[in-house]
PDB file of N, CA and C in Angstrom:
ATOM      1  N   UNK A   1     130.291 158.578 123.135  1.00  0.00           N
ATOM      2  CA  UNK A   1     130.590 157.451 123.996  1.00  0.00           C
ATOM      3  C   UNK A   1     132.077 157.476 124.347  1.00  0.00           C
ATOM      4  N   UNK A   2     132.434 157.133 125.520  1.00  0.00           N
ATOM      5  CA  UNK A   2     133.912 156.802 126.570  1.00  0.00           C
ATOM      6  C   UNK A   2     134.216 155.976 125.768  1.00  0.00           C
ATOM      7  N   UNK A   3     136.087 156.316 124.866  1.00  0.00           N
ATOM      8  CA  UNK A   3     136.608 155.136 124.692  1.00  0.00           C
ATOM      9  C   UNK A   3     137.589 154.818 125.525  1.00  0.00           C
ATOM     10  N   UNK A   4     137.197 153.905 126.017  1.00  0.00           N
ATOM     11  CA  UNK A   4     138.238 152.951 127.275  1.00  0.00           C
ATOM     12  C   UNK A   4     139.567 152.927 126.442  1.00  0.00           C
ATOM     13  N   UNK A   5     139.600 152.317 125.444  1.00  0.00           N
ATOM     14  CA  UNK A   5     140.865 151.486 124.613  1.00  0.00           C
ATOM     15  C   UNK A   5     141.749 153.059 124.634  1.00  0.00           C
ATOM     16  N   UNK A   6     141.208 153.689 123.712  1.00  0.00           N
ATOM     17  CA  UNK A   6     141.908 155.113 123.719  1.00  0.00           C
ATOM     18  C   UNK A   6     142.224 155.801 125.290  1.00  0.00           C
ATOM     19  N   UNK A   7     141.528 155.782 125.897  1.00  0.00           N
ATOM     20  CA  UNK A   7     141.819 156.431 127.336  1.00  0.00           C
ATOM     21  C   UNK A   7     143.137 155.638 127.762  1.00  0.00           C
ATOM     22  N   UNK A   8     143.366 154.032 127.777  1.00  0.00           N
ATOM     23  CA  UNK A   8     144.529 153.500 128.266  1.00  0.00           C
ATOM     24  C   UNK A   8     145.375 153.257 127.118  1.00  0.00           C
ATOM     25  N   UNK A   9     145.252 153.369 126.362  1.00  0.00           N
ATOM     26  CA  UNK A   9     146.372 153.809 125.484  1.00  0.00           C
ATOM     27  C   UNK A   9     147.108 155.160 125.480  1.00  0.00           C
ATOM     28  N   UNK A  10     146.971 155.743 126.154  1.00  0.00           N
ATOM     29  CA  UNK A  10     147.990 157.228 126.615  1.00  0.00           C
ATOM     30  C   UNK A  10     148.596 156.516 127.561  1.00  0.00           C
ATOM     31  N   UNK A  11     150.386 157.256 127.234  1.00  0.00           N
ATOM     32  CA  UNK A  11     150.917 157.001 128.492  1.00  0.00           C
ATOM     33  C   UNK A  11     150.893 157.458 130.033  1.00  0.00           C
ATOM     34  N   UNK A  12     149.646 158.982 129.750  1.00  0.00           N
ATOM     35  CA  UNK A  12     149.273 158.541 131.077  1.00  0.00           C
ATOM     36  C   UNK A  12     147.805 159.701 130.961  1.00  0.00           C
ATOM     37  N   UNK A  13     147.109 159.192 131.836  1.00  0.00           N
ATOM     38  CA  UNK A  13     145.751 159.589 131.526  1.00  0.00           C
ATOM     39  C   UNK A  13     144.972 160.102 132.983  1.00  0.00           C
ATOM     40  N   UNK A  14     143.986 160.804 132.908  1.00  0.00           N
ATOM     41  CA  UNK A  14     144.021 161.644 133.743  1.00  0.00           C
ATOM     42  C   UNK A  14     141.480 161.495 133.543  1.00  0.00           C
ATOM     43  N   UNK A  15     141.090 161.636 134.814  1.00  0.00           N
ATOM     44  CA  UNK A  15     139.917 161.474 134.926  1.00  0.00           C
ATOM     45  C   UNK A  15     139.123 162.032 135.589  1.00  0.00           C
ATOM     46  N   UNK A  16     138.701 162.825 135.492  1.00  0.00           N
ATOM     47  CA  UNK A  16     137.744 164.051 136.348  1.00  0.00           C
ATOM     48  C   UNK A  16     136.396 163.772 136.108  1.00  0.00           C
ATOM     49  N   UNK A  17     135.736 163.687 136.948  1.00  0.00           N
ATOM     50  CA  UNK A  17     134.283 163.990 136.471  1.00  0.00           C
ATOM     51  C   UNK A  17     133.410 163.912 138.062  1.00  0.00           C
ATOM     52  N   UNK A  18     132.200 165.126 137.477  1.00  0.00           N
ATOM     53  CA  UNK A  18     131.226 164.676 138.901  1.00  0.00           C
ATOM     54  C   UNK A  18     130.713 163.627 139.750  1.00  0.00           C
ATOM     55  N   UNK A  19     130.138 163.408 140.427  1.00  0.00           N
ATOM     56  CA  UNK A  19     129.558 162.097 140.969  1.00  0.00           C
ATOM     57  C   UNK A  19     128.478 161.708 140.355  1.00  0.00           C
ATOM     58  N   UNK A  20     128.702 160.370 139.826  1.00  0.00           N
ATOM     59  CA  UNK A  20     127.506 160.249 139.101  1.00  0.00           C
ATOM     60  C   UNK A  20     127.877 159.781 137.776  1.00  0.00           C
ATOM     61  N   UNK A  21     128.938 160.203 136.997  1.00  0.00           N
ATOM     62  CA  UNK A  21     129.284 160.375 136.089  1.00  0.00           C
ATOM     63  C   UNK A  21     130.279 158.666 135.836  1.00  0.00           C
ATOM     64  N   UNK A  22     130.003 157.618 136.194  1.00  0.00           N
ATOM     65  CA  UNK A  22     130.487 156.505 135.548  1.00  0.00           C
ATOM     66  C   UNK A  22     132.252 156.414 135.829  1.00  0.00           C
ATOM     67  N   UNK A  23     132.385 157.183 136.742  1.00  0.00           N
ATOM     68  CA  UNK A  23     134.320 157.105 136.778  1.00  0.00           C
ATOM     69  C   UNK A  23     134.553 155.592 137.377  1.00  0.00           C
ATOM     70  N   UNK A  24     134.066 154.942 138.364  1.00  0.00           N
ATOM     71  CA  UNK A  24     134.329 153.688 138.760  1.00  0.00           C
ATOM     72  C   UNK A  24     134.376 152.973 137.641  1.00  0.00           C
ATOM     73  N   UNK A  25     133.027 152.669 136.982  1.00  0.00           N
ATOM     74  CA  UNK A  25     132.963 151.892 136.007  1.00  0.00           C
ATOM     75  C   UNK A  25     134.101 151.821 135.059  1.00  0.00           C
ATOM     76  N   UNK A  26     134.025 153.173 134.407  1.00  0.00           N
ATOM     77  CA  UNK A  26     135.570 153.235 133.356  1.00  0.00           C
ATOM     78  C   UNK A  26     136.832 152.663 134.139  1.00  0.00           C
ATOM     79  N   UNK A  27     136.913 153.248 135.527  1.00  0.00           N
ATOM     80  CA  UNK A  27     138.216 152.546 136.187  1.00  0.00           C
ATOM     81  C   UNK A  27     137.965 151.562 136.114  1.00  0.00           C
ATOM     82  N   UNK A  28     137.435 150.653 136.319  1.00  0.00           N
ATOM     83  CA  UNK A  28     136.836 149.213 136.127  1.00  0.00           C
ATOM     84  C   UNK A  28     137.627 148.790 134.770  1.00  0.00           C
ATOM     85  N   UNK A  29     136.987 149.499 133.961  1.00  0.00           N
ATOM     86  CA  UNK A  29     136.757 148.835 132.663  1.00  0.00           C
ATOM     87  C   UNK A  29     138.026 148.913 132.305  1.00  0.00           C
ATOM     88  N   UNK A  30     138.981 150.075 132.571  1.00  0.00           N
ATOM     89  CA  UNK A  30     139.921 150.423 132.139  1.00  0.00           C
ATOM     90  C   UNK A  30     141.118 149.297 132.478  1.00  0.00           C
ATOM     91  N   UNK A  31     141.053 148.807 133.961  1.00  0.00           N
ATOM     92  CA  UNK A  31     141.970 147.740 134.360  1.00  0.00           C
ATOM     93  C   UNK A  31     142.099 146.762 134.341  1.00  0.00           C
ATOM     94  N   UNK A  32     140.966 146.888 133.092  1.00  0.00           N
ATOM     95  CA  UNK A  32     140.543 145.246 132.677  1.00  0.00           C
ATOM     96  C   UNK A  32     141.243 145.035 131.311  1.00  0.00           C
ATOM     97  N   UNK A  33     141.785 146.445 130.811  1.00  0.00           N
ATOM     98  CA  UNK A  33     142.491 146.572 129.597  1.00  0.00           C
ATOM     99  C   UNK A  33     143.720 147.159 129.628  1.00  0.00           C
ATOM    100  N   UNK A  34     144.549 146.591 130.643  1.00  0.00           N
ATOM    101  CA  UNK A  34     145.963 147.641 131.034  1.00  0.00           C
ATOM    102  C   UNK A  34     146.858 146.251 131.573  1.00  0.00           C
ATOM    103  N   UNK A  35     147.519 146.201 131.750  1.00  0.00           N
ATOM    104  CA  UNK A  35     149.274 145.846 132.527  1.00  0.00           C
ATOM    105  C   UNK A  35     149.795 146.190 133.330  1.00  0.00           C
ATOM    106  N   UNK A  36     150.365 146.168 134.229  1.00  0.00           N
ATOM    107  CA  UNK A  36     151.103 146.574 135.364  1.00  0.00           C
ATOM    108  C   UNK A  36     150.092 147.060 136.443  1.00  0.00           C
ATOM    109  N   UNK A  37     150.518 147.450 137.061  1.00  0.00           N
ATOM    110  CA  UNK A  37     150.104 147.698 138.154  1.00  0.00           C
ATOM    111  C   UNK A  37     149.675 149.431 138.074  1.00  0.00           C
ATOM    112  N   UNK A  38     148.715 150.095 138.642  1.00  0.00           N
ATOM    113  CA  UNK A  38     147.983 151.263 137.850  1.00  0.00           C
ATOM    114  C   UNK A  38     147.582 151.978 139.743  1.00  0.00           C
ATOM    115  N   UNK A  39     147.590 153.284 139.983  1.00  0.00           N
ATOM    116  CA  UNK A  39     147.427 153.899 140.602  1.00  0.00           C
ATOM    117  C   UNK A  39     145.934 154.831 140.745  1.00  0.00           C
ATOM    118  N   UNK A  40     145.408 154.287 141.360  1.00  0.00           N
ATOM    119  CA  UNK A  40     144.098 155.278 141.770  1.00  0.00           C
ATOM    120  C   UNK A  40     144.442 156.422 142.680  1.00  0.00           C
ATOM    121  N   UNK A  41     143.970 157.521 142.584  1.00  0.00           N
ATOM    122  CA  UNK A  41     143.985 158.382 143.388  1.00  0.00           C
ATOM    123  C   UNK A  41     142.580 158.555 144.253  1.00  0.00           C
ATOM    124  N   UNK A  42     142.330 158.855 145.317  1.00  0.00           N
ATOM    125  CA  UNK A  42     140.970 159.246 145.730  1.00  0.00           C
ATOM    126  C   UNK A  42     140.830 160.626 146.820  1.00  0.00           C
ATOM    127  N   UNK A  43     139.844 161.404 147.016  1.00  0.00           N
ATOM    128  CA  UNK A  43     140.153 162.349 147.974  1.00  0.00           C
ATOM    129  C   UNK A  43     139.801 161.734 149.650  1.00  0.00           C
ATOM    130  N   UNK A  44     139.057 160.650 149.620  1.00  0.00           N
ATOM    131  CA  UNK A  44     138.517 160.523 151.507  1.00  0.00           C
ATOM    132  C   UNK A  44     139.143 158.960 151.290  1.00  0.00           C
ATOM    133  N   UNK A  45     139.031 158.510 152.791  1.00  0.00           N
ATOM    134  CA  UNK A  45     139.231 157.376 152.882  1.00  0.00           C
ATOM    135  C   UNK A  45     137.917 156.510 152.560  1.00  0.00           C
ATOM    136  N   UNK A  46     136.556 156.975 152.638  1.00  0.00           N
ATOM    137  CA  UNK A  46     135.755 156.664 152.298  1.00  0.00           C
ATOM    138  C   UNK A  46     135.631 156.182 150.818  1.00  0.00           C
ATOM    139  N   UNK A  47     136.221 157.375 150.112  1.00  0.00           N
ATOM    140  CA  UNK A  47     136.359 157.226 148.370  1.00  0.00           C
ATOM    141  C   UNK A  47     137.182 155.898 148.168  1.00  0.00           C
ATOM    142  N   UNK A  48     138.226 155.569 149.008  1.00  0.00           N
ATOM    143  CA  UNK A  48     139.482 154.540 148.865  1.00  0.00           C
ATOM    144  C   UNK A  48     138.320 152.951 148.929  1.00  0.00           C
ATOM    145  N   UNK A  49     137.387 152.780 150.428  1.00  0.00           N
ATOM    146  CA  UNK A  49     137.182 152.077 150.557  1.00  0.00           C
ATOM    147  C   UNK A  49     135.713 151.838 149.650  1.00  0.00           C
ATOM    148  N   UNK A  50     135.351 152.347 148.947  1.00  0.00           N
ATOM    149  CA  UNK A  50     134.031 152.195 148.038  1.00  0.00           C
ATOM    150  C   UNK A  50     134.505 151.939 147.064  1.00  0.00           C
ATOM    151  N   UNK A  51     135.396 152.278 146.323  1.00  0.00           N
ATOM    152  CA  UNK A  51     136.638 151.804 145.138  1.00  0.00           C
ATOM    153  C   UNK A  51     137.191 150.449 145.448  1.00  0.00           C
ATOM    154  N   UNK A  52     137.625 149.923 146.138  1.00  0.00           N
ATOM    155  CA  UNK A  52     137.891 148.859 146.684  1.00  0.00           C
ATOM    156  C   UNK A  52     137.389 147.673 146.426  1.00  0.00           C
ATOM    157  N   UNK A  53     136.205 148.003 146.944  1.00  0.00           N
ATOM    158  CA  UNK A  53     134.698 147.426 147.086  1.00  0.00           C
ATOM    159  C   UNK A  53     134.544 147.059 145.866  1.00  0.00           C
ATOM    160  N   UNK A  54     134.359 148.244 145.200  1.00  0.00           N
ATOM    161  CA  UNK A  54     133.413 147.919 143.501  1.00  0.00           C
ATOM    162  C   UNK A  54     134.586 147.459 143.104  1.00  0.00           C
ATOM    163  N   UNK A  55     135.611 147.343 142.719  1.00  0.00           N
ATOM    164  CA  UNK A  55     136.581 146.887 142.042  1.00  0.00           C
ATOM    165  C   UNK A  55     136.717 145.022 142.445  1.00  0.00           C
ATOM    166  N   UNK A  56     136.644 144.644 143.683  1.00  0.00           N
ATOM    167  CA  UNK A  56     136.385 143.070 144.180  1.00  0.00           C
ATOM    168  C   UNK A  56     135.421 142.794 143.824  1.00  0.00           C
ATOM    169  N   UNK A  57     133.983 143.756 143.382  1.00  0.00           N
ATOM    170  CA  UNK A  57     132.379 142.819 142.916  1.00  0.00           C
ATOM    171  C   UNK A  57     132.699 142.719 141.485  1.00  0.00           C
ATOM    172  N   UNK A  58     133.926 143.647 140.853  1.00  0.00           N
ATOM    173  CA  UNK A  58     133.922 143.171 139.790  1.00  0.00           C
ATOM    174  C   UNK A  58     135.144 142.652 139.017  1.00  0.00           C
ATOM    175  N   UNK A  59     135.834 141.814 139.818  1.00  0.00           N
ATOM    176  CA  UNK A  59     136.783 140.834 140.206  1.00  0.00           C
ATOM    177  C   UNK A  59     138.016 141.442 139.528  1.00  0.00           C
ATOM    178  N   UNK A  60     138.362 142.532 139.859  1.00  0.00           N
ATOM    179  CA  UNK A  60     139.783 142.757 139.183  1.00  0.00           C
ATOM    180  C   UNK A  60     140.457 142.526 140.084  1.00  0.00           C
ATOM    181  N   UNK A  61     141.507 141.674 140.068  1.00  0.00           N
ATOM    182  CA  UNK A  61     142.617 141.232 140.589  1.00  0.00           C
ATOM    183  C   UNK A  61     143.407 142.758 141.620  1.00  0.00           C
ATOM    184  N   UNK A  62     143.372 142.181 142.563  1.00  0.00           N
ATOM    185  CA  UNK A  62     144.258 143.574 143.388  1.00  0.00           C
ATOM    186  C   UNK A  62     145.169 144.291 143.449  1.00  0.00           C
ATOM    187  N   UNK A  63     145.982 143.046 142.600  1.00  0.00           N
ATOM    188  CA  UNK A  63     147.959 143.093 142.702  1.00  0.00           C
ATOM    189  C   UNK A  63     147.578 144.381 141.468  1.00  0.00           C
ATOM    190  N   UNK A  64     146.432 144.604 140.390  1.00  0.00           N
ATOM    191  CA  UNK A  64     146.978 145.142 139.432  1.00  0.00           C
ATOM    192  C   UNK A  64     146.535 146.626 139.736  1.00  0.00           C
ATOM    193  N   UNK A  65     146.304 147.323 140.924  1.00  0.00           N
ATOM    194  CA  UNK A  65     145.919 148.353 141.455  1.00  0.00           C
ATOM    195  C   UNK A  65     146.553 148.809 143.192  1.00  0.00           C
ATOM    196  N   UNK A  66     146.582 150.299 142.992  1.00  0.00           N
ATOM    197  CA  UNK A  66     146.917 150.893 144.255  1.00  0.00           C
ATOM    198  C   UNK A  66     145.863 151.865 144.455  1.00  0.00           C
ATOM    199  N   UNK A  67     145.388 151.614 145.657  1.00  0.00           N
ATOM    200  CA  UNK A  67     144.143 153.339 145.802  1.00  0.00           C
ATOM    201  C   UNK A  67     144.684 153.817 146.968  1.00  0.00           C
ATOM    202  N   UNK A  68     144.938 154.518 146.919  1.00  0.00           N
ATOM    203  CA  UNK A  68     145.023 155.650 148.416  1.00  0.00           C
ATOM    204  C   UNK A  68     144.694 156.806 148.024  1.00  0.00           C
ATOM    205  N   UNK A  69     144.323 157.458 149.236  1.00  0.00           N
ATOM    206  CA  UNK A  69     144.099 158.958 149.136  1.00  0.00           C
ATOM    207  C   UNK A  69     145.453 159.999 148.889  1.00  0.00           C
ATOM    208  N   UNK A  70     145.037 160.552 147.811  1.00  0.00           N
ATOM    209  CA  UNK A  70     146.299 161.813 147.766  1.00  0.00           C
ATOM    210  C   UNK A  70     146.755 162.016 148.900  1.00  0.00           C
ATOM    211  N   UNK A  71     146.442 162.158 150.069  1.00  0.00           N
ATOM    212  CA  UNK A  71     147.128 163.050 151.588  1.00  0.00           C
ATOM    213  C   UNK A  71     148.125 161.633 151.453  1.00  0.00           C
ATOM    214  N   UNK A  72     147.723 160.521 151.713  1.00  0.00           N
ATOM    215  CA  UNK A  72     148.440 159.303 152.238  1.00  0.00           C
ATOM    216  C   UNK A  72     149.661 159.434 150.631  1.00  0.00           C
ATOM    217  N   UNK A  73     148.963 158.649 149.519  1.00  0.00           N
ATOM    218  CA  UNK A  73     150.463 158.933 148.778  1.00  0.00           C
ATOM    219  C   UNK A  73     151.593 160.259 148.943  1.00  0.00           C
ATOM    220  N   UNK A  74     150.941 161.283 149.443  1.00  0.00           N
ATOM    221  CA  UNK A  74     151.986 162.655 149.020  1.00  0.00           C
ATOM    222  C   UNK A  74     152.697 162.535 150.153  1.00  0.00           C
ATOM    223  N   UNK A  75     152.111 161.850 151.409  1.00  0.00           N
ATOM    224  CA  UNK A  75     153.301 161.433 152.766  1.00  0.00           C
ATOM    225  C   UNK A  75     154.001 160.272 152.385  1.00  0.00           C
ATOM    226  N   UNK A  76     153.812 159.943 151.854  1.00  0.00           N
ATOM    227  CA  UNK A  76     154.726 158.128 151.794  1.00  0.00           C
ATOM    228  C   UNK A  76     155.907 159.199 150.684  1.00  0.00           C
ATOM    229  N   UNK A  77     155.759 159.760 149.734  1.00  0.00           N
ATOM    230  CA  UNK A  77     156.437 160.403 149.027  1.00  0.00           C
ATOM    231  C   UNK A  77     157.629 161.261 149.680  1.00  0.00           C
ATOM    232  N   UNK A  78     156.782 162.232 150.273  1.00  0.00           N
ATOM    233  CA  UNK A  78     157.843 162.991 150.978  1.00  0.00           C
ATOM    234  C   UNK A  78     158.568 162.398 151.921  1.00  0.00           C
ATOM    235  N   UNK A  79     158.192 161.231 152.673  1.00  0.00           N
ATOM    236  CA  UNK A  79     158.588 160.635 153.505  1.00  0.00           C
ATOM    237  C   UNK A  79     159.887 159.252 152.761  1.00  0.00           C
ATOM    238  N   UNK A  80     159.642 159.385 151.863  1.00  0.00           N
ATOM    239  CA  UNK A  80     160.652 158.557 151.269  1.00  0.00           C
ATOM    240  C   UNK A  80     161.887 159.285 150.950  1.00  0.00           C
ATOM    241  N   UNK A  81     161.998 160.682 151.101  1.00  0.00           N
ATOM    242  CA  UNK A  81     163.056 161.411 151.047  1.00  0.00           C
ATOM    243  C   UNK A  81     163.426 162.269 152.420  1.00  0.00           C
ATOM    244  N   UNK A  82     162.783 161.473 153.717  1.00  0.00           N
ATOM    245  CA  UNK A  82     163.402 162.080 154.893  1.00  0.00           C
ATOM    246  C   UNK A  82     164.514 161.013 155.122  1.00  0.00           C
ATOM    247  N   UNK A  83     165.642 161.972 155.796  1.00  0.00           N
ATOM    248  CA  UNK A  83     166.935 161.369 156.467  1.00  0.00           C
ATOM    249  C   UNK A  83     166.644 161.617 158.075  1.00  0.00           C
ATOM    250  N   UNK A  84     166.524 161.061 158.520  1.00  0.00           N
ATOM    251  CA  UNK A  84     166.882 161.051 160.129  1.00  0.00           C
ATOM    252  C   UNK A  84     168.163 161.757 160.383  1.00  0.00           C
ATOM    253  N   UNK A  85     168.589 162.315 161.348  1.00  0.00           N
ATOM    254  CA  UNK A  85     169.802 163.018 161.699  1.00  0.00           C
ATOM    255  C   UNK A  85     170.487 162.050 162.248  1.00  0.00           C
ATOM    256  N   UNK A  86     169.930 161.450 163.269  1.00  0.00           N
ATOM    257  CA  UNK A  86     170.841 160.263 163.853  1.00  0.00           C
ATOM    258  C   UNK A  86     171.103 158.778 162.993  1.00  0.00           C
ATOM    259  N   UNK A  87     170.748 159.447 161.819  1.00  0.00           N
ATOM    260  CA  UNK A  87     170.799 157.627 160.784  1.00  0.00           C
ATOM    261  C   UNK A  87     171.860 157.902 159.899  1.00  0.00           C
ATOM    262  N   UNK A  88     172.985 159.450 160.108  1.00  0.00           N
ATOM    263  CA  UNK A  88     173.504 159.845 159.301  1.00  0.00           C
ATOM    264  C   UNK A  88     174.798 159.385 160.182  1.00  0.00           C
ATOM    265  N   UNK A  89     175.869 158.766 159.134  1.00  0.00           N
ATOM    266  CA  UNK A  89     176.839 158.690 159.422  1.00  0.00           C
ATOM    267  C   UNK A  89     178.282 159.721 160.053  1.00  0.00           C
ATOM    268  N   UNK A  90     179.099 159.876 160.945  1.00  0.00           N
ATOM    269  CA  UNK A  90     179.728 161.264 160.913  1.00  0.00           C
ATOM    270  C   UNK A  90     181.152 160.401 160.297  1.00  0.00           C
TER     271      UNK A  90
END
């Protein structure tokens, strides 16, 4: 059996599994036993908005989660370290 308690007790934890395999649920369960604010990753926007979903039927508060798709976080990322040329002072 999945221990939730142990899974969020690492400082940082990591979740793979096929479809099918209960990952919502544990995310579920998991943010029901955590602090701060916690990062989902997903691969489609589809994955983002079905996560979403199940996470509001099973009332976890929003503020304590982020889902986006890897493509979207890894641009906000890199994009937080572009300089404009014309925003540069001479």
């Amino acid at each position: 059996m999945f221990d939730v308690q142990n899974f969020v007790s690492k400082q940082k934890s990591l979740l793979i599994a096929p479809a099918g395999y209960g990952k919502t649920h544990t995310i579920s369960e998991s943010l029901k036993k955590t602090t701060g604010r916690q990062l989902i990753l997903k691969h489609t926007h589809a994955g983002v908005s079905s996560i979403k979903e199940k996470l509001k039927k099973a009332q976890i508060a929003s503020h304590n989660f982020n889902v986006e798709t890897i493509t979207s976080f890894a641009q906000k990322y890199v994009l937080s370290f572009y300089i404009n040329k014309d925003e540069i002072p001479e």
